[in-house]
C-alpha atoms as a PDB file:
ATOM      1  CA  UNK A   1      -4.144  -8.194   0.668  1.00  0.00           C
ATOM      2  CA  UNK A   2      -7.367 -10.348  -0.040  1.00  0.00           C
ATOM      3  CA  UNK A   3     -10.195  -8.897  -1.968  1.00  0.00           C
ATOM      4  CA  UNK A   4     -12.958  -8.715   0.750  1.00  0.00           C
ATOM      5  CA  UNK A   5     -15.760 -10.853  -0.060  1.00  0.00           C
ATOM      6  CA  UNK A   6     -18.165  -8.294   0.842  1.00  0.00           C
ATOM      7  CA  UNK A   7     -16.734  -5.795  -1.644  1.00  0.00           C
ATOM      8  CA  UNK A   8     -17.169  -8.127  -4.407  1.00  0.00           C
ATOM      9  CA  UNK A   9     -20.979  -8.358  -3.540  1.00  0.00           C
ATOM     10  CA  UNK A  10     -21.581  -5.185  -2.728  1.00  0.00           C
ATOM     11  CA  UNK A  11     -23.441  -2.489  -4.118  1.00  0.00           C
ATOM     12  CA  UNK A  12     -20.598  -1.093  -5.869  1.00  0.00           C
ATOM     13  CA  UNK A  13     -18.777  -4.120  -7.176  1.00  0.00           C
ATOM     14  CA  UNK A  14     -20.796  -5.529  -9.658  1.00  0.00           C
ATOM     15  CA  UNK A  15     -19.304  -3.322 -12.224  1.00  0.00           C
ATOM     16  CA  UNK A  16     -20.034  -0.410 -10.200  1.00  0.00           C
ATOM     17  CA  UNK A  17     -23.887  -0.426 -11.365  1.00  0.00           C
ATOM     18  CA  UNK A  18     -23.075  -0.885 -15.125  1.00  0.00           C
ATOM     19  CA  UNK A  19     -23.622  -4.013 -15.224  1.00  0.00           C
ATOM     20  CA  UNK A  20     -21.545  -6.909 -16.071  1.00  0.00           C
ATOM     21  CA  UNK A  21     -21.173  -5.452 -19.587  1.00  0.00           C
ATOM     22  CA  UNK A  22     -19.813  -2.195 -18.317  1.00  0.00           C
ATOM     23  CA  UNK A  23     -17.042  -0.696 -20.743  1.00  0.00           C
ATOM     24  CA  UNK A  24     -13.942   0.248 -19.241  1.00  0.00           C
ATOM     25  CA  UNK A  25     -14.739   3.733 -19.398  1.00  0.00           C
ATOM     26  CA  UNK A  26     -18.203   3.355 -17.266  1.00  0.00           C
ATOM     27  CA  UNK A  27     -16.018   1.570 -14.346  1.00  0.00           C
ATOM     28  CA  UNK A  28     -13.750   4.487 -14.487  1.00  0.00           C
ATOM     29  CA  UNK A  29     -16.645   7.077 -14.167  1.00  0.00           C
ATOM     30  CA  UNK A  30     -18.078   4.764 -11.322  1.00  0.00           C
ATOM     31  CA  UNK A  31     -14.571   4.404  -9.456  1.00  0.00           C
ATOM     32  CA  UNK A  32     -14.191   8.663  -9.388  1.00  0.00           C
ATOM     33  CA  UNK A  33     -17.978   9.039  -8.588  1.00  0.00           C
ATOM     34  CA  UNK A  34     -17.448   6.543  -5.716  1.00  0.00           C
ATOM     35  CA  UNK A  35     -14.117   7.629  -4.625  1.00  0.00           C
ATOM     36  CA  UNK A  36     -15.351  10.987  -4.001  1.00  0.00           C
ATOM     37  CA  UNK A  37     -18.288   9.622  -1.845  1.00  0.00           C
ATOM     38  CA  UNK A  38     -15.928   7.164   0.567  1.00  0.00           C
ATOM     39  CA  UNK A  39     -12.802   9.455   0.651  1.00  0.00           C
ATOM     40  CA  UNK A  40     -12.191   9.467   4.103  1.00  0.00           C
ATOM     41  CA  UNK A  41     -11.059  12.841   4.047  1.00  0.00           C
ATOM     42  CA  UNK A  42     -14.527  13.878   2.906  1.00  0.00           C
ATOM     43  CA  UNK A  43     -16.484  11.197   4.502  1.00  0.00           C
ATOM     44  CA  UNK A  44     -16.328  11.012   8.501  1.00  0.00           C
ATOM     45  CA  UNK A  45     -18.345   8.039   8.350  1.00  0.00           C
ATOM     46  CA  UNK A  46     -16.684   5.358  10.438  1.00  0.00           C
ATOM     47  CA  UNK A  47     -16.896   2.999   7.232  1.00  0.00           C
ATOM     48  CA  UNK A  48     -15.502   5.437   5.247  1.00  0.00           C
ATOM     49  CA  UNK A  49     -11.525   4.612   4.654  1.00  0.00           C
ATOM     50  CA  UNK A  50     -12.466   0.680   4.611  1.00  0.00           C
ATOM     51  CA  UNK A  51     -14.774   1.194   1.875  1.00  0.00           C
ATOM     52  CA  UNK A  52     -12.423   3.634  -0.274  1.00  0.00           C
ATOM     53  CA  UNK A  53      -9.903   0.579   0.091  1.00  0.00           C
ATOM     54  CA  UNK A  54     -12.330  -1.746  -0.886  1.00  0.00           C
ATOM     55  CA  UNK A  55     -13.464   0.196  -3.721  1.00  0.00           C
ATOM     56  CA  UNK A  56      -9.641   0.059  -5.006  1.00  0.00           C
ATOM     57  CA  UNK A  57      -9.431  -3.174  -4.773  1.00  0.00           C
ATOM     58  CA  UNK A  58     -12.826  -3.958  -6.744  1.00  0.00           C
ATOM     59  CA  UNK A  59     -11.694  -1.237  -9.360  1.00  0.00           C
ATOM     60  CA  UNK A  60      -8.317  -3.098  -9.542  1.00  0.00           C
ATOM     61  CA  UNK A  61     -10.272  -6.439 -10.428  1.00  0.00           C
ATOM     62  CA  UNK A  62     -12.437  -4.754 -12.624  1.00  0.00           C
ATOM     63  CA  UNK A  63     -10.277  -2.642 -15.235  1.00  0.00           C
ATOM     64  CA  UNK A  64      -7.591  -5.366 -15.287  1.00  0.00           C
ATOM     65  CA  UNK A  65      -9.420  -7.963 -18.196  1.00  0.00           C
ATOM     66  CA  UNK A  66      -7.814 -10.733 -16.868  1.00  0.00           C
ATOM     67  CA  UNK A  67      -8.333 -10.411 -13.597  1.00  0.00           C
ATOM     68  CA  UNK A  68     -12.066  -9.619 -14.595  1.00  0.00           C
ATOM     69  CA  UNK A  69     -12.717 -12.884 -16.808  1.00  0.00           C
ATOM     70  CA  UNK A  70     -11.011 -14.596 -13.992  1.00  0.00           C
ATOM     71  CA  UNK A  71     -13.886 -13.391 -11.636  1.00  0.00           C
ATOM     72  CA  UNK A  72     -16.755 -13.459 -14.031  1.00  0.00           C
ATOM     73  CA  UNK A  73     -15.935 -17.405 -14.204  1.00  0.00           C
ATOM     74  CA  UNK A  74     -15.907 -17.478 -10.102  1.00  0.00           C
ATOM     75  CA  UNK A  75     -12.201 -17.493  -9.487  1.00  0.00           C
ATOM     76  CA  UNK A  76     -10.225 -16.650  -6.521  1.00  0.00           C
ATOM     77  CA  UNK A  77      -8.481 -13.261  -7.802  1.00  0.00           C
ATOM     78  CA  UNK A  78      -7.373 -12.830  -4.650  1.00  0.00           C
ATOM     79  CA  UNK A  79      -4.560 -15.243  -5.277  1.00  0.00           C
ATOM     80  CA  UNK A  80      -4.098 -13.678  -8.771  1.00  0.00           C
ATOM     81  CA  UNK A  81      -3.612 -10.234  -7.227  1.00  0.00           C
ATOM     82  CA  UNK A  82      -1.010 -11.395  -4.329  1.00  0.00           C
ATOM     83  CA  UNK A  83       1.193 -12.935  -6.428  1.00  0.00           C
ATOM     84  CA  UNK A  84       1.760  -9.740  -8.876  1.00  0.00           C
ATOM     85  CA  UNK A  85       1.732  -7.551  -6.041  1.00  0.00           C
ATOM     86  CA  UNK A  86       4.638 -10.134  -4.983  1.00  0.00           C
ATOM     87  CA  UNK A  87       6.461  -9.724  -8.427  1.00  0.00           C
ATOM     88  CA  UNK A  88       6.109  -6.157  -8.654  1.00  0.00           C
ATOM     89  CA  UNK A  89       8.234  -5.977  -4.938  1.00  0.00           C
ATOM     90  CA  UNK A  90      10.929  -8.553  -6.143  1.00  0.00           C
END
């Protein structure tokens, strides 16, 4: 899985409207707040499961430091993400 380019410029990446400087516990907030909007089983918007995967993956990038610095500096995190997702199977 990639992190879609889109979600990383999206309203709701860029520390889910915190601000870059956004604690861990203000992403957290964000990530419920917006996962109750985009659940698909309470959203019938045809957009709707894409962006609650999307917002995952963003949340995943955010809360996890390294992956965040790694971004922050204009990384691929993508990359960074496969490869433990890879480790975690083996």
């Amino acid at each position: 899985t990639h992190i879609h380019t889109h979600i990383l410029k999206s309203q709701c990446f860029p520390w889910f409207l915190y601000g870059r400087n956004a604690s861990s516990k203000e992403i957290r907030k964000a990530y419920r707040q917006l996962m109750k909007i985009w659940h698909p089983d309470k959203n019938k918007a045809p957009e709707a499961e894409k962006m609650f995967f999307d917002i995952i993956e963003a949340y995943e990038v955010l809360i996890d430091e390294e992956l965040r610095e790694a971004y922050d500096a204009g990384q691929d995190v993508s990359m960074v993400m496969d490869k433990r997702r890879h480790d975690e199977v083996d």
